[in-house]
PDB file of N, CA and C in Angstrom:
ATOM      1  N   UNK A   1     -15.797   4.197   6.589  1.00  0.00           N
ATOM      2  CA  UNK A   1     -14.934   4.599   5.502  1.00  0.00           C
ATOM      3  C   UNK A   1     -14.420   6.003   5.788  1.00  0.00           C
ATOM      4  N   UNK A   2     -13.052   6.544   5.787  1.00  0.00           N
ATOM      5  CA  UNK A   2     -12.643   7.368   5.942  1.00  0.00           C
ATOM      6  C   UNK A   2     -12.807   8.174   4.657  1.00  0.00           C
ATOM      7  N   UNK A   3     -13.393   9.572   4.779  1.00  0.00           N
ATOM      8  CA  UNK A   3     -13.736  10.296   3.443  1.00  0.00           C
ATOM      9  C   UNK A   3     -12.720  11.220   3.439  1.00  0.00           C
ATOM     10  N   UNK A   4     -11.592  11.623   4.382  1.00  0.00           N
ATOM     11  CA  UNK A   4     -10.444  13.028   4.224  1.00  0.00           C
ATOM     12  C   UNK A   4      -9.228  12.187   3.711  1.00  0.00           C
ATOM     13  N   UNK A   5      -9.060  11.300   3.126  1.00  0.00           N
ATOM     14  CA  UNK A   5      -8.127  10.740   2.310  1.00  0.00           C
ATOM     15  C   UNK A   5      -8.595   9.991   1.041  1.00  0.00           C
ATOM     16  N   UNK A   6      -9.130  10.344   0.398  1.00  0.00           N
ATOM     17  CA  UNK A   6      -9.775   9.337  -0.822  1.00  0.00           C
ATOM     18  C   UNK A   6      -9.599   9.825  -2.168  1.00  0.00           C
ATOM     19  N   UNK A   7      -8.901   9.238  -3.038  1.00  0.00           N
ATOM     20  CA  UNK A   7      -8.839   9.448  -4.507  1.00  0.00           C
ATOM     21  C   UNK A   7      -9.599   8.857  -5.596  1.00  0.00           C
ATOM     22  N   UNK A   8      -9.746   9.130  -6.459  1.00  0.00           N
ATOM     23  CA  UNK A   8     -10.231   8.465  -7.831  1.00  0.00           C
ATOM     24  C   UNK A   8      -9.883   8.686  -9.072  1.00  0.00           C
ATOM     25  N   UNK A   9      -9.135   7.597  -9.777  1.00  0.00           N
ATOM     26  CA  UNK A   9      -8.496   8.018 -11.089  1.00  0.00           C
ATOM     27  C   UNK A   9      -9.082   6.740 -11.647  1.00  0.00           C
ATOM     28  N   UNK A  10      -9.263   7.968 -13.108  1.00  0.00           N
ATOM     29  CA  UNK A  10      -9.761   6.822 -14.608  1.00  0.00           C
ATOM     30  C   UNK A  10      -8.449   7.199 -15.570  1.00  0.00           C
ATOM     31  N   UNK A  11      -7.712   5.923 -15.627  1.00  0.00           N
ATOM     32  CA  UNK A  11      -6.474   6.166 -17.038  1.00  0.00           C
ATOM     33  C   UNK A  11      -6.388   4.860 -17.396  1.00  0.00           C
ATOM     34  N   UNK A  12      -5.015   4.800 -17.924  1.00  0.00           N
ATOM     35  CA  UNK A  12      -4.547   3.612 -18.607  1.00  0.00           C
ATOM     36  C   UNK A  12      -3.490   2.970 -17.854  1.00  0.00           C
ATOM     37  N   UNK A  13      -3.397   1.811 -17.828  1.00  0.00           N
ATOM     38  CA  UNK A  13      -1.573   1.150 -17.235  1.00  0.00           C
ATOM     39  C   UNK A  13      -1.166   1.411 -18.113  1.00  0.00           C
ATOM     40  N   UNK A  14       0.815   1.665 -17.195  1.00  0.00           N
ATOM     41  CA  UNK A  14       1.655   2.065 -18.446  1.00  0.00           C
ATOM     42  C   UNK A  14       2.231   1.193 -18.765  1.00  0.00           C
ATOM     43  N   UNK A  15       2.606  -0.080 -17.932  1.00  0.00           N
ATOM     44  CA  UNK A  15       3.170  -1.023 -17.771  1.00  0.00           C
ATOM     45  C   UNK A  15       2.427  -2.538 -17.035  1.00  0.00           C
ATOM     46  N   UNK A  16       2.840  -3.838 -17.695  1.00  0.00           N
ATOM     47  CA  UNK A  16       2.216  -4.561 -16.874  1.00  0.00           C
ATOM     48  C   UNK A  16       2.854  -4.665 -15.498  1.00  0.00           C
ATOM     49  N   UNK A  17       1.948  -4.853 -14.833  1.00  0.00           N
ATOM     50  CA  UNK A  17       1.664  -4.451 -12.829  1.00  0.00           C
ATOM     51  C   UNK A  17       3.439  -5.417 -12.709  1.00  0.00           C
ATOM     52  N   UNK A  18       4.423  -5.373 -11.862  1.00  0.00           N
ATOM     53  CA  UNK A  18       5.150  -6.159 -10.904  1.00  0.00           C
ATOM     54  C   UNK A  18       4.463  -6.534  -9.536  1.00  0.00           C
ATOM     55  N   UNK A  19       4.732  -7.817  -9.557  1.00  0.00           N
ATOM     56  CA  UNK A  19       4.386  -8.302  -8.824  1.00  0.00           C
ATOM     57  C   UNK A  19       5.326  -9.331  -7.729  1.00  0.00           C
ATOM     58  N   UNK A  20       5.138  -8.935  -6.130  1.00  0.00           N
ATOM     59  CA  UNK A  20       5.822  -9.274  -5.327  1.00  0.00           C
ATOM     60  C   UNK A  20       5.033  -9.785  -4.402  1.00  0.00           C
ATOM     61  N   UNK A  21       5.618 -11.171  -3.947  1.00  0.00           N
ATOM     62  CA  UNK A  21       4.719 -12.119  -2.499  1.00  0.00           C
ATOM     63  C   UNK A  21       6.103 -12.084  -1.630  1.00  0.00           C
ATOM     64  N   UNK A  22       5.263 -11.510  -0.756  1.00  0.00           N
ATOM     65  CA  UNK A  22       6.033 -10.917   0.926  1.00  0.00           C
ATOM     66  C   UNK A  22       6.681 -12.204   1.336  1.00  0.00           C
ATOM     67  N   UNK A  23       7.313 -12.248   2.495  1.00  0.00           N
ATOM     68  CA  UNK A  23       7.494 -13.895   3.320  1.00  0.00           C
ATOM     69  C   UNK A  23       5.931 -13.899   4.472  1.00  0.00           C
ATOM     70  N   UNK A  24       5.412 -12.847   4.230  1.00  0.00           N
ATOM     71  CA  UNK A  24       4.165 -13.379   5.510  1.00  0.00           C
ATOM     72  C   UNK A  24       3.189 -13.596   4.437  1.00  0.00           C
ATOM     73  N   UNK A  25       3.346 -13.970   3.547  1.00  0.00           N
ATOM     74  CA  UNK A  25       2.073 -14.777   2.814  1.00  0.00           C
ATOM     75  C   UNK A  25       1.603 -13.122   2.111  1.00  0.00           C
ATOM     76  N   UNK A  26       1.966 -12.138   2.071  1.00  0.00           N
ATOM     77  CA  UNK A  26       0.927 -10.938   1.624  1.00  0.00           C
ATOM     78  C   UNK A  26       1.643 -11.014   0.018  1.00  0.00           C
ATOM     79  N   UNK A  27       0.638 -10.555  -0.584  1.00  0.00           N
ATOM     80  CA  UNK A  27       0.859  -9.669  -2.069  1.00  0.00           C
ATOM     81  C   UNK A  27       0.716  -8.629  -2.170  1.00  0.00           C
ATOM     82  N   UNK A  28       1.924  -8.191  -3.037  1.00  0.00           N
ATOM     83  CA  UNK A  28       1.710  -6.758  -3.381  1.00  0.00           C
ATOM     84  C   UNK A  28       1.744  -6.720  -5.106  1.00  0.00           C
ATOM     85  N   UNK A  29       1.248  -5.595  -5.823  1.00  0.00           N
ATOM     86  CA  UNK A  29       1.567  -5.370  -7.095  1.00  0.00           C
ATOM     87  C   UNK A  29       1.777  -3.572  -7.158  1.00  0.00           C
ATOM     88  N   UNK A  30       2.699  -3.470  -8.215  1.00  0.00           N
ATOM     89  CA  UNK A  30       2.579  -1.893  -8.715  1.00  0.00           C
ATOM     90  C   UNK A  30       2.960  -1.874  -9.898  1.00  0.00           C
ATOM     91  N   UNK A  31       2.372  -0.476 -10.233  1.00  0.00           N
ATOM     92  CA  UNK A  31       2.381  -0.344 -11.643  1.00  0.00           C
ATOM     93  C   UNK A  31       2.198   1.551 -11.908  1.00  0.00           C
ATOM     94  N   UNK A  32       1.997   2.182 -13.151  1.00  0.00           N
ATOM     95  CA  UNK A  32       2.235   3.065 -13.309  1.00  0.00           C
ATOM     96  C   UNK A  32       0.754   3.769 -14.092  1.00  0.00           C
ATOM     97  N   UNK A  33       0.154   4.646 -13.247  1.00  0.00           N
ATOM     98  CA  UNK A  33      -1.031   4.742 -14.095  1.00  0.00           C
ATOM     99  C   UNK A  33      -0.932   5.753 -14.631  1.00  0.00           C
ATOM    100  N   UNK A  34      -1.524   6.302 -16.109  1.00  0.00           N
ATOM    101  CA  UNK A  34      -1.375   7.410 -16.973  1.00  0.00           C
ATOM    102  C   UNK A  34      -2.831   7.798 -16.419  1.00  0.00           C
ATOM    103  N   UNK A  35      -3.347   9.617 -16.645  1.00  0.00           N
ATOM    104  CA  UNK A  35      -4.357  10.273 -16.678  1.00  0.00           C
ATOM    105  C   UNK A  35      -4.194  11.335 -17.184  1.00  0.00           C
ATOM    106  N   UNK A  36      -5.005  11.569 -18.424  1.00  0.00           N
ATOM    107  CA  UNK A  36      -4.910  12.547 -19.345  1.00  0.00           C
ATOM    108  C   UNK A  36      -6.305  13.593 -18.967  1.00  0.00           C
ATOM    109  N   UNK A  37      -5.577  14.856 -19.146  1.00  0.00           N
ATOM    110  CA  UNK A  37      -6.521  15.961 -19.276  1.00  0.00           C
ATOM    111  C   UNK A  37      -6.068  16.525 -20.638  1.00  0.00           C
ATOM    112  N   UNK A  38      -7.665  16.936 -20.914  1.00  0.00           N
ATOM    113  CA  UNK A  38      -7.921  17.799 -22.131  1.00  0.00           C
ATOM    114  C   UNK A  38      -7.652  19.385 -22.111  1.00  0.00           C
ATOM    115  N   UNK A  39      -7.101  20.015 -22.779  1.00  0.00           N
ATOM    116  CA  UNK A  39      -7.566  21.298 -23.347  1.00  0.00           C
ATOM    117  C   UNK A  39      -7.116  22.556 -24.230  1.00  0.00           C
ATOM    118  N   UNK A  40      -7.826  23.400 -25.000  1.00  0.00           N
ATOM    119  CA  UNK A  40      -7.672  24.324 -25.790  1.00  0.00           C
ATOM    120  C   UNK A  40      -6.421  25.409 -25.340  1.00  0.00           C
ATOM    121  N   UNK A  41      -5.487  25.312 -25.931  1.00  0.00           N
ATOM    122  CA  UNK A  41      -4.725  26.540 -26.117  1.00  0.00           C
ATOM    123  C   UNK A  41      -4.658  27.078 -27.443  1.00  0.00           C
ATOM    124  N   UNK A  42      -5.047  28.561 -27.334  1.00  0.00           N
ATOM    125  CA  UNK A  42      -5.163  28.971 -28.970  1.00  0.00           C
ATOM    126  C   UNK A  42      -5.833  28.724 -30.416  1.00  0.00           C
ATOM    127  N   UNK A  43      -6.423  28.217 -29.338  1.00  0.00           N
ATOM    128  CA  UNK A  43      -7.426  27.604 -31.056  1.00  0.00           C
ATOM    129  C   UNK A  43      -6.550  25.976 -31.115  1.00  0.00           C
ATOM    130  N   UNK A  44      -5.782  25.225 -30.374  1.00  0.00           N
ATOM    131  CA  UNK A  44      -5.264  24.573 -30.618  1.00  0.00           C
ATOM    132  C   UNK A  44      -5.690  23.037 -29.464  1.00  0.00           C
ATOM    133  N   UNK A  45      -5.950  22.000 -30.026  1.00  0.00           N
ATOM    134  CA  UNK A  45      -6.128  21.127 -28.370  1.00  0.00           C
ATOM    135  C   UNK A  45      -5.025  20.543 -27.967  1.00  0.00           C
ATOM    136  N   UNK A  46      -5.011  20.325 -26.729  1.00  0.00           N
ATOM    137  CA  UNK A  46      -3.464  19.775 -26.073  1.00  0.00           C
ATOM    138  C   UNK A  46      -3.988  18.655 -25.311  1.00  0.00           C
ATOM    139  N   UNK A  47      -3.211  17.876 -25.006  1.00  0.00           N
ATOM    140  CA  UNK A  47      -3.204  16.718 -23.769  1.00  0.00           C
ATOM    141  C   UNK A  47      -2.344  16.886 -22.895  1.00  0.00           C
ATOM    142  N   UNK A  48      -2.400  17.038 -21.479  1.00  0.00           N
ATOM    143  CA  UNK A  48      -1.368  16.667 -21.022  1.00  0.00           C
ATOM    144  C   UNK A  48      -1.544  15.457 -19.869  1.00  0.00           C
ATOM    145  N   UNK A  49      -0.489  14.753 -20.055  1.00  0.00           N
ATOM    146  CA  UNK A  49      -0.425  13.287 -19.057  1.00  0.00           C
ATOM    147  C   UNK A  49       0.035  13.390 -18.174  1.00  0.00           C
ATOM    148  N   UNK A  50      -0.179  12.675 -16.877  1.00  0.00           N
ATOM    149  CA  UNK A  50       0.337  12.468 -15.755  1.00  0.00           C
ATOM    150  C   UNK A  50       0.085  11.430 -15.578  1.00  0.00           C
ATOM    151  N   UNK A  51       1.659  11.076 -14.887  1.00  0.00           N
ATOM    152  CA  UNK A  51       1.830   9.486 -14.600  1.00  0.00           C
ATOM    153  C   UNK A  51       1.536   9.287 -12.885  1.00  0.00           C
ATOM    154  N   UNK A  52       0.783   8.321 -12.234  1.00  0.00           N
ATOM    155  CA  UNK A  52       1.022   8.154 -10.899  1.00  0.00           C
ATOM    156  C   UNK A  52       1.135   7.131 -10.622  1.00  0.00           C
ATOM    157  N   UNK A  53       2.121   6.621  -9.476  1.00  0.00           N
ATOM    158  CA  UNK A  53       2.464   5.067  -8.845  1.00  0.00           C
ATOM    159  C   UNK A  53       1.510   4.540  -7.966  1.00  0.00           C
ATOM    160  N   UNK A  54       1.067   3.460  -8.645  1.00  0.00           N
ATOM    161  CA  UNK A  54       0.281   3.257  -8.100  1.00  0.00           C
ATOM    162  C   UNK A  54       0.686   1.456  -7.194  1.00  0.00           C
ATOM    163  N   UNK A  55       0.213   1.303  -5.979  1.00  0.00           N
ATOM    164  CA  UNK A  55       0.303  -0.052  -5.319  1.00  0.00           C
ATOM    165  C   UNK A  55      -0.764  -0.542  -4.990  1.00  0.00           C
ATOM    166  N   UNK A  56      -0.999  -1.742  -4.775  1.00  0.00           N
ATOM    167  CA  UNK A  56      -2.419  -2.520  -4.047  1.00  0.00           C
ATOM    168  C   UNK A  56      -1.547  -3.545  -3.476  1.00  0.00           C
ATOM    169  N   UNK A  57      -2.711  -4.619  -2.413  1.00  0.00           N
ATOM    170  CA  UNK A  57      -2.480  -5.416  -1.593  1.00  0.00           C
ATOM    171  C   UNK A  57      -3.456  -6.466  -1.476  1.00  0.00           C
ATOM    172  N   UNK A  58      -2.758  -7.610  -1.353  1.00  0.00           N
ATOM    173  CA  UNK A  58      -3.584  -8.746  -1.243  1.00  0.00           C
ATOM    174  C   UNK A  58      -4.471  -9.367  -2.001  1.00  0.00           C
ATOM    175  N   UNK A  59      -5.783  -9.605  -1.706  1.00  0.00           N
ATOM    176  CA  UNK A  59      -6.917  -9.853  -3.091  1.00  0.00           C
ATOM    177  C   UNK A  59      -6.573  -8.937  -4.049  1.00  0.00           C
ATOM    178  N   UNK A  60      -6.884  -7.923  -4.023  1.00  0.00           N
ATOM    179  CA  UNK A  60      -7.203  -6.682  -5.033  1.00  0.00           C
ATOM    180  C   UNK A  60      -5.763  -7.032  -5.593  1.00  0.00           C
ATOM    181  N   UNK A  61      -4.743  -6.869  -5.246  1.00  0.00           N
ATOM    182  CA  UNK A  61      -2.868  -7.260  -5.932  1.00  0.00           C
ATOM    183  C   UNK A  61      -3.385  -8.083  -6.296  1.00  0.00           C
ATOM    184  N   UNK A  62      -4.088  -9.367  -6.127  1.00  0.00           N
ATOM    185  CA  UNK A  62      -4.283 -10.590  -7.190  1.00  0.00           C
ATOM    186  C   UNK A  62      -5.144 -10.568  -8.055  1.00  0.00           C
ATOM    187  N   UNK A  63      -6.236  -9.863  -8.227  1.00  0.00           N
ATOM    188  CA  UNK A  63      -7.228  -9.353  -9.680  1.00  0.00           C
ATOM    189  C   UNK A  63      -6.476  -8.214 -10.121  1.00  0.00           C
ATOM    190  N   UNK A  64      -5.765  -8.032 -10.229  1.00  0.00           N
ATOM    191  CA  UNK A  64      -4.907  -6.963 -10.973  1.00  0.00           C
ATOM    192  C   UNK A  64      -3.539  -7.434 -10.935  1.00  0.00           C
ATOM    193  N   UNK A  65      -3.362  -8.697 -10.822  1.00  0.00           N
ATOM    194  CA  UNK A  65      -2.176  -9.708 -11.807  1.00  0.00           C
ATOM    195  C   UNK A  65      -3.062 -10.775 -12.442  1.00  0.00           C
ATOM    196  N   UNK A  66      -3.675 -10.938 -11.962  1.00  0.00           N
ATOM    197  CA  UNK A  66      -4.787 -11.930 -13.211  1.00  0.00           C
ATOM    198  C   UNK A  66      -5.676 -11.696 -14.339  1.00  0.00           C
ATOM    199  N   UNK A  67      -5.796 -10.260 -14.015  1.00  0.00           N
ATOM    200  CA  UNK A  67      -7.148  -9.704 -15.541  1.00  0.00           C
ATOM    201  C   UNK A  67      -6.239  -8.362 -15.765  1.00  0.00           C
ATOM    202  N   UNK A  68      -4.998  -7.735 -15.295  1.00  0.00           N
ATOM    203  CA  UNK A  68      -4.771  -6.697 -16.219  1.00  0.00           C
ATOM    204  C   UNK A  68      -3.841  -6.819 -16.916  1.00  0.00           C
ATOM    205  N   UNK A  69      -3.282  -5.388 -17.760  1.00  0.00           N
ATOM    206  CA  UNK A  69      -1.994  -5.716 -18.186  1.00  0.00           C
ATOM    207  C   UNK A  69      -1.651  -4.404 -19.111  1.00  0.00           C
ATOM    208  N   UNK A  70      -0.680  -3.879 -19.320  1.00  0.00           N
ATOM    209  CA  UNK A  70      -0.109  -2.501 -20.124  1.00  0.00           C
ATOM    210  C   UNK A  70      -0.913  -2.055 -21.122  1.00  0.00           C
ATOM    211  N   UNK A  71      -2.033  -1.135 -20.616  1.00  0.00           N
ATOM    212  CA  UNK A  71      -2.563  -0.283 -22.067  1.00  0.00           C
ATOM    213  C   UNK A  71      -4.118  -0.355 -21.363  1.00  0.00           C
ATOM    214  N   UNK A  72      -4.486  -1.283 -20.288  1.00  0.00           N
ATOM    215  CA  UNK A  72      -5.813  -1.461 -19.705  1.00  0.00           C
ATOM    216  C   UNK A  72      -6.491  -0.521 -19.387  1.00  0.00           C
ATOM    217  N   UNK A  73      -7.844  -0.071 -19.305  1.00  0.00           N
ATOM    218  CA  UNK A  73      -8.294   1.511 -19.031  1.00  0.00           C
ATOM    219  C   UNK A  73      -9.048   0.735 -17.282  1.00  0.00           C
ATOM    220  N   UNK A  74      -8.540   1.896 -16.948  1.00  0.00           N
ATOM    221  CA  UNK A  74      -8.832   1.447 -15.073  1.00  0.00           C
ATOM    222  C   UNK A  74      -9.858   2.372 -14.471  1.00  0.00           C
ATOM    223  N   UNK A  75     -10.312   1.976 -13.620  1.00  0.00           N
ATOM    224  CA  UNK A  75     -10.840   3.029 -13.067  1.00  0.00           C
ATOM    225  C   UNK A  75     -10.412   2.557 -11.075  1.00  0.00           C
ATOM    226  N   UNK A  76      -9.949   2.906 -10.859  1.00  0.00           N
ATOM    227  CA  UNK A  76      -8.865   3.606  -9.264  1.00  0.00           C
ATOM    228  C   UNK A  76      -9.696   4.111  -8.039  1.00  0.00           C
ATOM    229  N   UNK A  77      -9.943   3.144  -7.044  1.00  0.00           N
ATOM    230  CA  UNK A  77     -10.722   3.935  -5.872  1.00  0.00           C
ATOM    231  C   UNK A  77      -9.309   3.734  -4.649  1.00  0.00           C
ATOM    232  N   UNK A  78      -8.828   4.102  -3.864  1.00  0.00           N
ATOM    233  CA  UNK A  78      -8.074   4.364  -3.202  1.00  0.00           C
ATOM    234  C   UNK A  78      -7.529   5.973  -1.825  1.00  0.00           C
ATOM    235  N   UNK A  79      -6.393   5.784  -1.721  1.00  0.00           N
ATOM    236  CA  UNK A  79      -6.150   6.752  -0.758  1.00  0.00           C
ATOM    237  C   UNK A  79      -4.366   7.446  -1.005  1.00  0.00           C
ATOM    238  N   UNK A  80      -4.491   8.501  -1.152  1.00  0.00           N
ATOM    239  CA  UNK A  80      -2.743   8.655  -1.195  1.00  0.00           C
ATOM    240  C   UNK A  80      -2.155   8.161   0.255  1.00  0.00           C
ATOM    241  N   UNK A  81      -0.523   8.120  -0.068  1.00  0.00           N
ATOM    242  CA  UNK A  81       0.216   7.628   0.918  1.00  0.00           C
ATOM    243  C   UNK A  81       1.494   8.090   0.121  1.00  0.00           C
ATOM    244  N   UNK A  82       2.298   9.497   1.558  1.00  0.00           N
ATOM    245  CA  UNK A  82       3.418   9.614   1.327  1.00  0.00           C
ATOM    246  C   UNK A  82       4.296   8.816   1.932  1.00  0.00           C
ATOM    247  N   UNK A  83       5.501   8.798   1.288  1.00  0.00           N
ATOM    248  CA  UNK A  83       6.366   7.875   2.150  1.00  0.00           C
ATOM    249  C   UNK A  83       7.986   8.197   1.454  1.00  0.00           C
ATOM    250  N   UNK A  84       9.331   8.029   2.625  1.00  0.00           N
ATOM    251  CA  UNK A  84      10.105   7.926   2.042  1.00  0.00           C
ATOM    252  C   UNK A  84      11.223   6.778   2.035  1.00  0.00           C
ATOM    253  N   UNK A  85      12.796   6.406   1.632  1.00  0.00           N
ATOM    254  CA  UNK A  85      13.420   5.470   1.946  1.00  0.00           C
ATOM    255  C   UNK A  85      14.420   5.666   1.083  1.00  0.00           C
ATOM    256  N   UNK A  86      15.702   4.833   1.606  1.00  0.00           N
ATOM    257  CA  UNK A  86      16.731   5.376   1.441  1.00  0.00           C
ATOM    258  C   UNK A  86      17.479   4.425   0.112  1.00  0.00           C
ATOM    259  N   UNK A  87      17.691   4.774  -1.290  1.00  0.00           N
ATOM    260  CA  UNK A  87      18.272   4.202  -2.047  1.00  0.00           C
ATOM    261  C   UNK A  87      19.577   3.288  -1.705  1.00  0.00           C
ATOM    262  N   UNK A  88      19.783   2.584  -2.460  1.00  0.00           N
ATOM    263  CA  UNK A  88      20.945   1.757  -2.678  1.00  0.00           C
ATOM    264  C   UNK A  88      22.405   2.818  -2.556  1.00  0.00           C
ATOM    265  N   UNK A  89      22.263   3.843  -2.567  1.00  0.00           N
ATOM    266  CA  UNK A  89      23.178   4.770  -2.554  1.00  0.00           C
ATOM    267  C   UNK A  89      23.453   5.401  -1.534  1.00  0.00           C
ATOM    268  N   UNK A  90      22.030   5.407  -0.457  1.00  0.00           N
ATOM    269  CA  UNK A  90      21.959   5.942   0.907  1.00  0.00           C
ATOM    270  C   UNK A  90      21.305   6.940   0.732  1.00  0.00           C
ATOM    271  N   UNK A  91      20.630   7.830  -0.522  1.00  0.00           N
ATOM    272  CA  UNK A  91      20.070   9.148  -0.240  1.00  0.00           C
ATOM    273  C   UNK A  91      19.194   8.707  -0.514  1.00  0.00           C
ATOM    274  N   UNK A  92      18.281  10.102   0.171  1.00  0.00           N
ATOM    275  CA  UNK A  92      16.714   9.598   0.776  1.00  0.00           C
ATOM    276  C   UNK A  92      15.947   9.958  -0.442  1.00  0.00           C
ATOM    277  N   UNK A  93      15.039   9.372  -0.356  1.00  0.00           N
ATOM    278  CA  UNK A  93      13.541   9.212  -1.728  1.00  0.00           C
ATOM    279  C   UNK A  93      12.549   9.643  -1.090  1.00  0.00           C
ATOM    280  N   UNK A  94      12.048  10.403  -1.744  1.00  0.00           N
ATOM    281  CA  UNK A  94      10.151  10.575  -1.218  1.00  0.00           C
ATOM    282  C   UNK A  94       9.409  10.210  -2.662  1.00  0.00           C
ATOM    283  N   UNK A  95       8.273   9.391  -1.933  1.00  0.00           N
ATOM    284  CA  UNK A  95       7.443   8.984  -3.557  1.00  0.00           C
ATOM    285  C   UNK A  95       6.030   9.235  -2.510  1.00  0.00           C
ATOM    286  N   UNK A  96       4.978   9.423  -3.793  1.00  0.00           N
ATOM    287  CA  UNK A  96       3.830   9.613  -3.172  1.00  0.00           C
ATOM    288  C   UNK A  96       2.928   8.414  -3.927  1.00  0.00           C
ATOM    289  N   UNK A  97       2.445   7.683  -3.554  1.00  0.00           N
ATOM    290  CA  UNK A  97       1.793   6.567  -4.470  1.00  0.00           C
ATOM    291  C   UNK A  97       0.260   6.500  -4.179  1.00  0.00           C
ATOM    292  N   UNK A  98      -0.609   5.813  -5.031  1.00  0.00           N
ATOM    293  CA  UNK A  98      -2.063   5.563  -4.968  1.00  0.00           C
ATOM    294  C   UNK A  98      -2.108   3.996  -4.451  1.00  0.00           C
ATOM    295  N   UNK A  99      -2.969   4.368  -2.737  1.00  0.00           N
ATOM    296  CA  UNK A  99      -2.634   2.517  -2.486  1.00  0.00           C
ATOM    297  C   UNK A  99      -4.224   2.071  -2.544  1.00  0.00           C
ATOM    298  N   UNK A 100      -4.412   1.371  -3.956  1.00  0.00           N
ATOM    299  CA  UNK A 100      -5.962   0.755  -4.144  1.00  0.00           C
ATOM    300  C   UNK A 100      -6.749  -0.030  -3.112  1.00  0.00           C
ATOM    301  N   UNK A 101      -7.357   0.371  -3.034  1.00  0.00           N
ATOM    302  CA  UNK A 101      -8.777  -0.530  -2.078  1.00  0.00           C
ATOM    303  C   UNK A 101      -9.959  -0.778  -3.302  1.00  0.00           C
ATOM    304  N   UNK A 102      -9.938  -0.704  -4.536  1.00  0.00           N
ATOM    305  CA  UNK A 102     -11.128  -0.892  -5.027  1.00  0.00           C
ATOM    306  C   UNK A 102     -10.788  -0.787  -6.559  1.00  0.00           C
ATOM    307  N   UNK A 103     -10.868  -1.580  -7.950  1.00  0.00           N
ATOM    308  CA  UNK A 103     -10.647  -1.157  -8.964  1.00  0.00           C
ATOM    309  C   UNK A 103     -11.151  -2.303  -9.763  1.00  0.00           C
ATOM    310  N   UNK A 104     -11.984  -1.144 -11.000  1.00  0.00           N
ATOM    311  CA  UNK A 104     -13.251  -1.127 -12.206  1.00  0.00           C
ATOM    312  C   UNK A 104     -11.970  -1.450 -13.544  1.00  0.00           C
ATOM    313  N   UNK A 105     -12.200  -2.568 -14.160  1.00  0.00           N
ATOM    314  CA  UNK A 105     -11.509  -2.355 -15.482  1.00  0.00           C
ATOM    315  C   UNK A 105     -12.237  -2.954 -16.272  1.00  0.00           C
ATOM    316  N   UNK A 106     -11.884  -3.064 -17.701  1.00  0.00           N
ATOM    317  CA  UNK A 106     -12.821  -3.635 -18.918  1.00  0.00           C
ATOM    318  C   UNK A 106     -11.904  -4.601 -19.527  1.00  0.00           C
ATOM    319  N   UNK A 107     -12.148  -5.477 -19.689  1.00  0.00           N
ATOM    320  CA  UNK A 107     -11.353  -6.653 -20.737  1.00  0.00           C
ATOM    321  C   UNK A 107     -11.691  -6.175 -22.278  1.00  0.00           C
TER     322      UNK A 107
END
């Protein structure tokens, strides 16, 4: 197991997962995960959210089109992966996404 690339997020889906089957037989799904941090400003509490894109592959893409769905609390073992590509318009995109190898949820 490679340990200099590894993430872990506990949030919510924001959306139910899309889901896409390749022509070589692979699955993919993505979806949008929320993670909230807590804390005090001023005597006052705040939240703030962050959204991250998240993808999986294969098995794992198929238990996460079969048991999840928008509002699910997750828990995320994975690895980042930058990457970029060129819109429908021709200008270039960079997205940074969470690509799952492993994920805890509750029905």
């Amino acid at each position: 197991m490679n340990l200099r690339n590894r993430v872990q997020l506990i949030g919510n889906m924001g959306k139910n997962p899309i889901v896409k089957e390749l022509e070589n037989g692979r699955k993919m799904v993505r979806f949008s995960l929320a993670t909230n941090e807590y804390y005090t400003q001023n005597g006052e509490r705040k939240q703030d959210t962050t959204w991250h894109n998240v993808v999986a592959w294969n098995k794992t893409a198929e238990i996460i089109e079969k048991h999840m769905e928008s509002g699910a609390e997750v828990v995320l073992n994975g690895k980042l992966r930058s990457r970029s590509y060129d819109d429908a318009k021709g200008e270039r995109k960079y997205i940074t996404e969470v690509v799952v190898d492993e994920v805890l949820f509750r029905k």
